[in-house]
C-alpha atoms as a PDB file:
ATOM      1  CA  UNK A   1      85.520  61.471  76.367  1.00  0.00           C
ATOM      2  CA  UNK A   2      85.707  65.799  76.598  1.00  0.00           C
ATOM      3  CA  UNK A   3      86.183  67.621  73.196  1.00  0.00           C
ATOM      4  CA  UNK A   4      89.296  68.430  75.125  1.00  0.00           C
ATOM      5  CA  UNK A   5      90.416  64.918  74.713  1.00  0.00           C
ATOM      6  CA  UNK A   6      89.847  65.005  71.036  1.00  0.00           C
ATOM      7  CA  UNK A   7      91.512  68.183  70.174  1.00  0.00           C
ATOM      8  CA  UNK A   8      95.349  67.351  71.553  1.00  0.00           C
ATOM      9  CA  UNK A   9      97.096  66.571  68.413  1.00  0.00           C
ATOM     10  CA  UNK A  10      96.319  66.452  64.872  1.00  0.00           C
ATOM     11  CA  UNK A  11      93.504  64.850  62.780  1.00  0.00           C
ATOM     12  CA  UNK A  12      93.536  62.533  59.430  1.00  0.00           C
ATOM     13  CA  UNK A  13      92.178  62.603  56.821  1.00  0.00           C
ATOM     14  CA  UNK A  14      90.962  59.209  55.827  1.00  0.00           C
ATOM     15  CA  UNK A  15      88.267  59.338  53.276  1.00  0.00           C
ATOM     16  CA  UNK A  16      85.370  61.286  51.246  1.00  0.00           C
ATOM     17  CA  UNK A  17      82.104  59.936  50.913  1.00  0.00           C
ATOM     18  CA  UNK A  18      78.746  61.627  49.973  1.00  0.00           C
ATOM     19  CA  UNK A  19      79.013  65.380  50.604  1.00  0.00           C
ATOM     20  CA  UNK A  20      81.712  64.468  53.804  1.00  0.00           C
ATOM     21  CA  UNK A  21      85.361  64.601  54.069  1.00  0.00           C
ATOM     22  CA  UNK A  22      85.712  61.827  57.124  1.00  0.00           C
ATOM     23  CA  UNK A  23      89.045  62.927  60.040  1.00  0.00           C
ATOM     24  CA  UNK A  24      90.223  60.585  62.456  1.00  0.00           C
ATOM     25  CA  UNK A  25      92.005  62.235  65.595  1.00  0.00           C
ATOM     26  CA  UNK A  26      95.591  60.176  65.953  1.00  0.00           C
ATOM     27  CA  UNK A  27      95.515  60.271  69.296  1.00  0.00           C
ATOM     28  CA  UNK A  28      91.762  59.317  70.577  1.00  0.00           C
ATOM     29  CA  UNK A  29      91.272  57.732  66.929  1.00  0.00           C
ATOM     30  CA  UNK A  30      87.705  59.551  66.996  1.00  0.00           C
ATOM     31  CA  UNK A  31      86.140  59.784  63.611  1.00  0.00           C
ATOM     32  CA  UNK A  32      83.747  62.701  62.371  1.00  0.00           C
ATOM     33  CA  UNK A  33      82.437  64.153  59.699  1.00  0.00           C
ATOM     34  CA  UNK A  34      83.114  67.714  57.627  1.00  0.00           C
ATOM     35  CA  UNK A  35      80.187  68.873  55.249  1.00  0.00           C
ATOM     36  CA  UNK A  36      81.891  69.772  51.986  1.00  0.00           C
ATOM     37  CA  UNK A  37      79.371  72.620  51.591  1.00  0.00           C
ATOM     38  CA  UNK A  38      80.179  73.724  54.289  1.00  0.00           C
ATOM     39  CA  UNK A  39      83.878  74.834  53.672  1.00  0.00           C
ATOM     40  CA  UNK A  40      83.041  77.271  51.160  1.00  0.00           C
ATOM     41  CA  UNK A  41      86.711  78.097  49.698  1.00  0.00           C
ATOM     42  CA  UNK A  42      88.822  76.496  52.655  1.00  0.00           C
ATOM     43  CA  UNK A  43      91.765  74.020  51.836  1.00  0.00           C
ATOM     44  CA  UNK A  44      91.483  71.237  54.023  1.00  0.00           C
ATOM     45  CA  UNK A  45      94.754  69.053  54.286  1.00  0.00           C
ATOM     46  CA  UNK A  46      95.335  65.617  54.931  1.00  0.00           C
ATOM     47  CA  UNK A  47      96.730  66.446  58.353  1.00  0.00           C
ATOM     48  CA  UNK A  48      95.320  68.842  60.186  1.00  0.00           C
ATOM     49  CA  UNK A  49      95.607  69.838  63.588  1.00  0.00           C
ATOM     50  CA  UNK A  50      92.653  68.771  66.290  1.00  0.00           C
ATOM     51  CA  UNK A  51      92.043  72.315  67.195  1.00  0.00           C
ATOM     52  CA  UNK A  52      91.263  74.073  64.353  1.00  0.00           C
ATOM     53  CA  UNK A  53      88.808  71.309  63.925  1.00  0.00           C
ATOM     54  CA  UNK A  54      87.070  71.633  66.918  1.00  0.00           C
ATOM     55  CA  UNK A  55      83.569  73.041  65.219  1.00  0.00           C
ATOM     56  CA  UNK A  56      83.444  69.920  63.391  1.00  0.00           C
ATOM     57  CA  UNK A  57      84.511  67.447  67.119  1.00  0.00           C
ATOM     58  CA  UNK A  58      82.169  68.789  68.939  1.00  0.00           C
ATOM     59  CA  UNK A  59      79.238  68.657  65.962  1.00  0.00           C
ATOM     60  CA  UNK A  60      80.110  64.965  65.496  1.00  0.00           C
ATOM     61  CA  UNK A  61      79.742  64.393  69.681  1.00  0.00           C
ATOM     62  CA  UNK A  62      77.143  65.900  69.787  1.00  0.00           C
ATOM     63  CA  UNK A  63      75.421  64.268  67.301  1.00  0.00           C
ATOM     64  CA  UNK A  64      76.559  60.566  68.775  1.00  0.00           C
ATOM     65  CA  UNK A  65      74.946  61.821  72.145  1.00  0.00           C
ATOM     66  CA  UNK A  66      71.995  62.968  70.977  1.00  0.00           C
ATOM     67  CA  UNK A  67      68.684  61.007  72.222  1.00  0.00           C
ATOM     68  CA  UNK A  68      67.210  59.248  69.294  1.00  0.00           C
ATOM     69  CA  UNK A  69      63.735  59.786  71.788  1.00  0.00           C
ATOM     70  CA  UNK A  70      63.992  63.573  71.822  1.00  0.00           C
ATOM     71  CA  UNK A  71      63.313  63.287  67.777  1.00  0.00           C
ATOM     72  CA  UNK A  72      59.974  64.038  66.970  1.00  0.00           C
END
């Protein structure tokens, strides 16, 4: 699936754990991951929409693509 298909709709919050507030999209039901120290002074709500997460989407897919063999 597109970031496209991620971002229709709005995102959950479902839990913090070690530096990261986890979002699930309600549509796709894709999980990623928001750095805490990375929001600075943002409020982040329990329901947020897809879009204005995108940053954070796109981060998480590319991370899940990423080719453990490229690591050096």
């Amino acid at each position: 699936m597109s970031v496209k298909d991620h971002i229709r709709g709005y995102s959950s919050l479902t839990h913090y754990r070690k530096g990261y507030l986890y979002y699930e999209t309600n549509d796709t039901k894709f999980t990623y991951r928001v750095p805490v120290d990375d929001t600075g002074d943002a409020t982040f709500n329990i329901v947020e929409k897809s879009m204005t997460m995108m940053r954070y989407i796109r981060k998480e897919i590319d991370a899940q693509n990423a080719d453990p063999s490229d690591e050096e």
